[in-house]
C-alpha atoms as a PDB file:
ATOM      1  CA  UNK A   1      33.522 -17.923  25.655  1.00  0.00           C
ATOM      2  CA  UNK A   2      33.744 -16.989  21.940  1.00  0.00           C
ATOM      3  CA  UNK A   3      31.000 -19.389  21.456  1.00  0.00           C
ATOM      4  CA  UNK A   4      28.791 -17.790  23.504  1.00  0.00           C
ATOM      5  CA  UNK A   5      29.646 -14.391  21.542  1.00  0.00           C
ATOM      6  CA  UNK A   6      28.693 -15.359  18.712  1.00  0.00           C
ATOM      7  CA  UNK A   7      25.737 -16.611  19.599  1.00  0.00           C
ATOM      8  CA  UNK A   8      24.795 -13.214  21.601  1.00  0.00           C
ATOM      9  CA  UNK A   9      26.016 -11.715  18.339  1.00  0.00           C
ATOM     10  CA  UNK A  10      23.827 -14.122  15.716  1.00  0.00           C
ATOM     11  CA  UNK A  11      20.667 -13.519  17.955  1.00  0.00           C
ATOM     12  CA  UNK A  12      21.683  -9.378  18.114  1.00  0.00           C
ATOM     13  CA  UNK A  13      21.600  -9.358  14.551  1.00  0.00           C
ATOM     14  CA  UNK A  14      18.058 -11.629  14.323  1.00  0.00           C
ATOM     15  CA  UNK A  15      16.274  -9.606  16.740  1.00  0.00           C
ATOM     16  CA  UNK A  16      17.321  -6.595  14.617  1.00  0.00           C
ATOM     17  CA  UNK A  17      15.734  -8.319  11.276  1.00  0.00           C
ATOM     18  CA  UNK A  18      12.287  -8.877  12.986  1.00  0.00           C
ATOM     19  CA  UNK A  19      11.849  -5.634  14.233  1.00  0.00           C
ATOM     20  CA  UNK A  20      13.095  -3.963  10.878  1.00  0.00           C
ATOM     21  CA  UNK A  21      10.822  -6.138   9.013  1.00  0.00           C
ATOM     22  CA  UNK A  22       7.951  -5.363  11.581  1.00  0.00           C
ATOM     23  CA  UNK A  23       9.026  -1.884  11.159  1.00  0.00           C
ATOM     24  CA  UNK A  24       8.645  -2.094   7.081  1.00  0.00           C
ATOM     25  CA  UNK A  25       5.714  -4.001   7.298  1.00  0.00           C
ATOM     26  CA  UNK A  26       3.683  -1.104   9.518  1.00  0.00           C
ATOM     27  CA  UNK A  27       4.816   1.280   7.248  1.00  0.00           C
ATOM     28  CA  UNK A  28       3.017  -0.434   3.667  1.00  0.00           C
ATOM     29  CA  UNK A  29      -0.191   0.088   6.220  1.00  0.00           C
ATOM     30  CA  UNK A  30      -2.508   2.939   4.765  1.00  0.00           C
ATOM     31  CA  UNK A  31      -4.107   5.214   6.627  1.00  0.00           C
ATOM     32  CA  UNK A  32      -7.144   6.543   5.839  1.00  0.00           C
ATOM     33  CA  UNK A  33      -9.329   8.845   6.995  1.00  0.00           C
ATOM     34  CA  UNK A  34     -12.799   8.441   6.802  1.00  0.00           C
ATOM     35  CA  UNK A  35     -14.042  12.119   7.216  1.00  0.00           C
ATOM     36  CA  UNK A  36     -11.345  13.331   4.088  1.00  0.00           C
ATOM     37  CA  UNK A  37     -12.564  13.382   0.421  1.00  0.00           C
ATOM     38  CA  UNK A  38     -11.451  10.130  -1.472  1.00  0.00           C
ATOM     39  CA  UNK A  39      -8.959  12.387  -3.667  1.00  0.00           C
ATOM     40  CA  UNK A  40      -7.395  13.235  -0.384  1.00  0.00           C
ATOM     41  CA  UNK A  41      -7.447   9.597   0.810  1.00  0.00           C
ATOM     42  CA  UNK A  42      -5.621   8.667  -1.935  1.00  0.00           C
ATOM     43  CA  UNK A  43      -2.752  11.653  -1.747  1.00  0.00           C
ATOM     44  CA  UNK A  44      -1.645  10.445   1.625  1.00  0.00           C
ATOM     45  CA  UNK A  45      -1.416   7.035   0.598  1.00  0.00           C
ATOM     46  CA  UNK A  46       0.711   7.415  -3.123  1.00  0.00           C
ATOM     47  CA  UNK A  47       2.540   3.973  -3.315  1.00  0.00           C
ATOM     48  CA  UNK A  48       0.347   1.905  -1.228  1.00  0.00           C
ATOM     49  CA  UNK A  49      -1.710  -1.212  -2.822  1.00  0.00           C
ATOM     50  CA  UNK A  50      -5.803  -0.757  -2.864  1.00  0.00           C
ATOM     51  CA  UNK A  51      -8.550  -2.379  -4.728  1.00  0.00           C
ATOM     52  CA  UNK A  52     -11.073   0.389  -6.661  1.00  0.00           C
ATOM     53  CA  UNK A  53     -14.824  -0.080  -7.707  1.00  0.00           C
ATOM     54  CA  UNK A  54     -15.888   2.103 -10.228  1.00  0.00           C
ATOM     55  CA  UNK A  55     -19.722   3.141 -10.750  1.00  0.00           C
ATOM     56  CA  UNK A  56     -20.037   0.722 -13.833  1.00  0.00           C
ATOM     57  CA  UNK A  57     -18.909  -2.602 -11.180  1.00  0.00           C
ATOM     58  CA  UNK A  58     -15.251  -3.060 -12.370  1.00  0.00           C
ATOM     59  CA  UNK A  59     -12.545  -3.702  -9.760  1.00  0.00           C
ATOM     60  CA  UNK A  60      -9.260  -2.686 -10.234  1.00  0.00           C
ATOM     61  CA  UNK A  61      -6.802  -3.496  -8.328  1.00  0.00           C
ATOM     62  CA  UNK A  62      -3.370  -2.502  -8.030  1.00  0.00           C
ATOM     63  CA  UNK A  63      -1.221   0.399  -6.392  1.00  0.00           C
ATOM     64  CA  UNK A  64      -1.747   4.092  -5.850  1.00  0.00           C
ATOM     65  CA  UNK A  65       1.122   5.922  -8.048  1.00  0.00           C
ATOM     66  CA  UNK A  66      -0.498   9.608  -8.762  1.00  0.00           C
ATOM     67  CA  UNK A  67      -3.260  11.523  -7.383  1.00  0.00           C
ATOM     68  CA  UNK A  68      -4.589  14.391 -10.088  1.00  0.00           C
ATOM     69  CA  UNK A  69      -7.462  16.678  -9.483  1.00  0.00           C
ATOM     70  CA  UNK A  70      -9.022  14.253 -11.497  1.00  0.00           C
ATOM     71  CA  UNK A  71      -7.919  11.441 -11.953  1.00  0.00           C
ATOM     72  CA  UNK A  72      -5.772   8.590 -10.014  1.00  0.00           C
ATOM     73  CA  UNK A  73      -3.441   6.581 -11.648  1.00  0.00           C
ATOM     74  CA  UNK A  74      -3.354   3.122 -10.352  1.00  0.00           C
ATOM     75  CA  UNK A  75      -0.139   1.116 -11.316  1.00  0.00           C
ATOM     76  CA  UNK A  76       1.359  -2.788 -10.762  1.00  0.00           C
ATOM     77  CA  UNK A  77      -2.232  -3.719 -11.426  1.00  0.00           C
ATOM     78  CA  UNK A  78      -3.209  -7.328 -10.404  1.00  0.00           C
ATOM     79  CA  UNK A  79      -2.833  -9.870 -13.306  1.00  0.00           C
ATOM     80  CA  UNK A  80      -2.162  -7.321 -15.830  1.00  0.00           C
ATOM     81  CA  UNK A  81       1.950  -7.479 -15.509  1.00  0.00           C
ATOM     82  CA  UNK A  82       2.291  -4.723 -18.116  1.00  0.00           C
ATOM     83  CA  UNK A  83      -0.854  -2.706 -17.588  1.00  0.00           C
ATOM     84  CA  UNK A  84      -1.625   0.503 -15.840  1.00  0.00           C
ATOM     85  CA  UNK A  85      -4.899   2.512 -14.821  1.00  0.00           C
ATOM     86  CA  UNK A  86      -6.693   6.028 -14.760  1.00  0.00           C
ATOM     87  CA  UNK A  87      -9.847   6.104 -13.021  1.00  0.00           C
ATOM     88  CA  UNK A  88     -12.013   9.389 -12.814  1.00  0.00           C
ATOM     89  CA  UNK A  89     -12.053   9.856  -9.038  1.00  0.00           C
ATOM     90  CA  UNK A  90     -15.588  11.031  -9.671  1.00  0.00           C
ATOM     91  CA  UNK A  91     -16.648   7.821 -10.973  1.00  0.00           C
ATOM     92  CA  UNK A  92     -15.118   5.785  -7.955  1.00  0.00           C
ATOM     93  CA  UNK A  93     -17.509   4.018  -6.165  1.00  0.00           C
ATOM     94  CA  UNK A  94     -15.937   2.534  -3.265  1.00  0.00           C
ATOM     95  CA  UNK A  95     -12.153   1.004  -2.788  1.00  0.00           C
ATOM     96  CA  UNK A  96     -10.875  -1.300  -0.250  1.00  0.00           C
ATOM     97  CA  UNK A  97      -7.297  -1.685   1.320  1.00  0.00           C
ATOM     98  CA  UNK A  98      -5.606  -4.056   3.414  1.00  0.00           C
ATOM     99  CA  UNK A  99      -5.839  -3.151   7.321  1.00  0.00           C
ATOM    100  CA  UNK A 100      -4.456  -5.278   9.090  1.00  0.00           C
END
């Protein structure tokens, strides 16, 4: 009998970790929407990884940490441990984000 709670109690506390983690993971999703301005895009999505391509070809990727009326400032940028970005919104040519 007090094997069998435990058990009920060890697969309680599993099922709770997946759907937590399910949970966390549907929240990182962005959501964009396709008939706002990029500027906009980018203020509902503050904290959420993309990948940017300026005008001039340059891809930066990294994550969304301020919106300006400007500017953006992309943090944690990909292979650059210690770097961070502004990009002109203006000059922003396309950016891509992870959908599913």
């Amino acid at each position: 009998m007090r094997l069998r709670g435990m058990i009920l109690g060890a697969v309680i506390i599993i099922a709770g970790l997946i759907l937590s983690q399910g949970a966390a993971i549907a929240e990182e999703r962005p959501e964009f929407n396709p008939l706002a301005s990029i500027k906009e895009n980018f203020q509902v999505n503050v904290g959420k990884r993309i990948s940017v391509r300026t005008e001039s070809g340059d891809t930066i990727d990294g994550t969304i940490a301020r919106v300006g009326d400007h500017n953006v400032h992309i943090s944690k940028l990909t292979g650059k441990d210690f770097y961070d970005a502004i990009v002109r919104i203006d000059k922003i040519e396309s950016f891509t984000f992870r959908a599913r």
